[in-house]
Protein backbone atom coordinates (compact mmCIF):
# COMPACT_ATOMS: atom_id res chain seq x y z
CA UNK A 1 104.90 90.78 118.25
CA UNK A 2 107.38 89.41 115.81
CA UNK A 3 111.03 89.62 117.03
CA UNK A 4 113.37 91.07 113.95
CA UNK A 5 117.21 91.23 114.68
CA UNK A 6 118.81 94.33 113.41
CA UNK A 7 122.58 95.69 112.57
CA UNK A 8 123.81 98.85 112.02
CA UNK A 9 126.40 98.33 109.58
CA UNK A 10 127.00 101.88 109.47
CA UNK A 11 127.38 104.18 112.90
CA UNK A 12 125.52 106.99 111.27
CA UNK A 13 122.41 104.56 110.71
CA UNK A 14 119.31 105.24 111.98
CA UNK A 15 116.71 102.32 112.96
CA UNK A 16 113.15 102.24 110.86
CA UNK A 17 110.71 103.79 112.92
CA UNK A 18 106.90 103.77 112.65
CA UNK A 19 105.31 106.90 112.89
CA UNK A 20 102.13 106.52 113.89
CA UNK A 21 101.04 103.86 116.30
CA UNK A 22 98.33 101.59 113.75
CA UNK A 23 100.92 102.31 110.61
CA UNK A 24 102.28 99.24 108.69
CA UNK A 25 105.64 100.54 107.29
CA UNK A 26 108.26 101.35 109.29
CA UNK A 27 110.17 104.59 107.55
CA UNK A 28 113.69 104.03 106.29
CA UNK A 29 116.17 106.59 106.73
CA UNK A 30 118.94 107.54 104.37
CA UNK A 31 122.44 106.69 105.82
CA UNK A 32 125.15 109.25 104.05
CA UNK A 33 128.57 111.08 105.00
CA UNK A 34 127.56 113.25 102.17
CA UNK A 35 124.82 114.66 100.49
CA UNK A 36 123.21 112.55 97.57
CA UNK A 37 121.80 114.80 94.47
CA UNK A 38 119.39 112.87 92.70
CA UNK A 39 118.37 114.80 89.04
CA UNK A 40 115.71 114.72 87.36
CA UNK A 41 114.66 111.44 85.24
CA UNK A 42 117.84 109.59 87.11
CA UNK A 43 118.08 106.60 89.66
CA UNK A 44 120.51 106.57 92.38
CA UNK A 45 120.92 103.66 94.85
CA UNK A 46 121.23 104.83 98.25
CA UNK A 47 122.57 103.19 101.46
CA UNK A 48 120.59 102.60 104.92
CA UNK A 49 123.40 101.67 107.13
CA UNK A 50 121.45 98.66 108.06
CA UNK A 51 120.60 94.81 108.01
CA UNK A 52 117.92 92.74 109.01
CA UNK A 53 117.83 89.33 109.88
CA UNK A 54 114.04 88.02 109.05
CA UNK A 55 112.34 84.61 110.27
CA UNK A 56 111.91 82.08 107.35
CA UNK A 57 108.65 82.32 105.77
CA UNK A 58 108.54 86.09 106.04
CA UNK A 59 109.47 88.82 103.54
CA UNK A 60 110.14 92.84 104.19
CA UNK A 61 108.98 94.75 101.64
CA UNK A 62 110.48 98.40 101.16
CA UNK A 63 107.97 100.54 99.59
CA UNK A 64 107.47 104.19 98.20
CA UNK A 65 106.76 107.02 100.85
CA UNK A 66 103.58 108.92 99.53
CA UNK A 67 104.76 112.51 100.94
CA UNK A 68 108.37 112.42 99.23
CA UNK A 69 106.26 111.07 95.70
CA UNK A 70 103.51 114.39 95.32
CA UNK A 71 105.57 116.80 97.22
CA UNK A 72 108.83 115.83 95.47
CA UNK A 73 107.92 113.14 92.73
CA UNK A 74 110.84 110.73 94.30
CA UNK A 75 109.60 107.12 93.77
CA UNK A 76 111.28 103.20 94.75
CA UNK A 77 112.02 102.50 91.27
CA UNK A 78 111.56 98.01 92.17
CA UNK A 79 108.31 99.11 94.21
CA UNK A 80 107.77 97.08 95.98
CA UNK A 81 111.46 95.56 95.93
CA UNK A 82 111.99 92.66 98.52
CA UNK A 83 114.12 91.61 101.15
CA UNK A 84 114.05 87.69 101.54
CA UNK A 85 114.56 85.86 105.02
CA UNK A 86 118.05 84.54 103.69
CA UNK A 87 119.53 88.08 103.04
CA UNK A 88 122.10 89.97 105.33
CA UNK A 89 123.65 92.98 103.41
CA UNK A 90 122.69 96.14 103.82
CA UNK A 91 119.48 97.39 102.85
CA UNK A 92 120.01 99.76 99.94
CA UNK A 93 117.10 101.73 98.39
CA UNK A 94 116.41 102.10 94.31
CA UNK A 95 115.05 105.85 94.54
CA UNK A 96 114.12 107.37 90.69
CA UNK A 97 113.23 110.86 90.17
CA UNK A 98 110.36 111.25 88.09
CA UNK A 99 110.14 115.47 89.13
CA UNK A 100 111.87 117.93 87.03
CA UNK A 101 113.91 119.44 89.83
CA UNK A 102 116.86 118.10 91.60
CA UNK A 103 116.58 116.12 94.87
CA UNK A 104 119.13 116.35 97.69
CA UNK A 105 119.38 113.23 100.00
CA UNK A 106 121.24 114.24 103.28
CA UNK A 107 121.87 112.07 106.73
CA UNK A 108 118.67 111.06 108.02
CA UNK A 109 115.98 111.70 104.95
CA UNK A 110 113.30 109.39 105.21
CA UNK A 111 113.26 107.91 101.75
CA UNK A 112 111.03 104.84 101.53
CA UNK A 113 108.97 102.78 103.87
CA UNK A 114 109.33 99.23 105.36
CA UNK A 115 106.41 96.61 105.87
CA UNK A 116 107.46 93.41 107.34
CA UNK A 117 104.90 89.97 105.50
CA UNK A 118 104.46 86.38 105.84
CA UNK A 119 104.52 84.22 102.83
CA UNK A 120 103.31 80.94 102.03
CA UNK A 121 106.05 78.53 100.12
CA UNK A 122 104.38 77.30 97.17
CA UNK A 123 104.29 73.87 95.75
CA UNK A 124 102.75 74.32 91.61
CA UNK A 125 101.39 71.71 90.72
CA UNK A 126 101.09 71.03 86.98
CA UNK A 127 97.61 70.68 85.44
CA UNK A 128 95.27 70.63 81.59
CA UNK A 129 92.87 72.65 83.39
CA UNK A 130 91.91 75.24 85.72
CA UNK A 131 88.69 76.18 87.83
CA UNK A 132 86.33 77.79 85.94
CA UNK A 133 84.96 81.86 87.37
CA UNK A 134 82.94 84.34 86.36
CA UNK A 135 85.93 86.41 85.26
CA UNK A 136 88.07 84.05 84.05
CA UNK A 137 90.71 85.02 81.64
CA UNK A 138 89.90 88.98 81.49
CA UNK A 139 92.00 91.57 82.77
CA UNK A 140 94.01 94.70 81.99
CA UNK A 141 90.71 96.74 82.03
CA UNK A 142 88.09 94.44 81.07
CA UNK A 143 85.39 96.04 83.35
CA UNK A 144 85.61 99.22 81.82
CA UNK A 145 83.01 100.54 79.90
């Protein structure tokens, strides 16, 4: 199991927490003295209380929670946004309101979701020519009928 050192930056924070034992994000919580009104068609940025201090070559990525986007049509606006291995501030969430009713964030909302990756460090190497495939350049659709 990977070892990931957290901080609570704020006393009010409350760790991620997977809810189910086989999921792969961990849900973030909302860390606010105050409730946080996000109206329709506008982005608010919106503290966790925490920070996370990742191994090199591995990457959290904070992600949209499905129930809060068809029940509520609250989204991660930077989806997925990233947290690199050489970050410490606080984790801060990019929420956008795509509904056409108000949301309220209070203490504790889950608002977005937490899966931790490894990444390869790439060296590009500069080339005249690629491999050929059976694809090749098509995309944006190009299997459609």
């Amino acid at each position: 199991m990977l070892k990931v050192k957290i901080q609570k930056i704020n006393e009010l924070a409350k760790l991620p927490k997977r809810m189910t034992e086989h999921a792969a994000g961990y849900d973030i919580y909302s860390c606010n003295k105050e409730d946080i009104n996000i109206t329709s068609g506008k982005v608010v940025l919106i503290p966790t209380g925490i920070a996370i201090s990742l191994p090199v070559g591995y990457e959290a990525q904070i992600r949209p929670r499905s129930g809060l986007a068809i029940k509520h049509q609250i989204g991660v606006l930077n989806s997925p946004g990233t947290i690199d291995a050489d970050y410490r501030g606080e984790i801060k969430i990019i929420l956008f309101n795509f509904g056409k009713t108000d949301f309220i964030i209070t203490n504790h909302t889950r608002i977005a979701q937490m899966v931790v990756s490894r990444h390869e460090s790439i060296d590009f190497v500069l080339t005249d020519q690629l491999d050929e495939t059976d694809r090749g350049s098509g995309g944006f659709g190009h299997t459609e009928h």
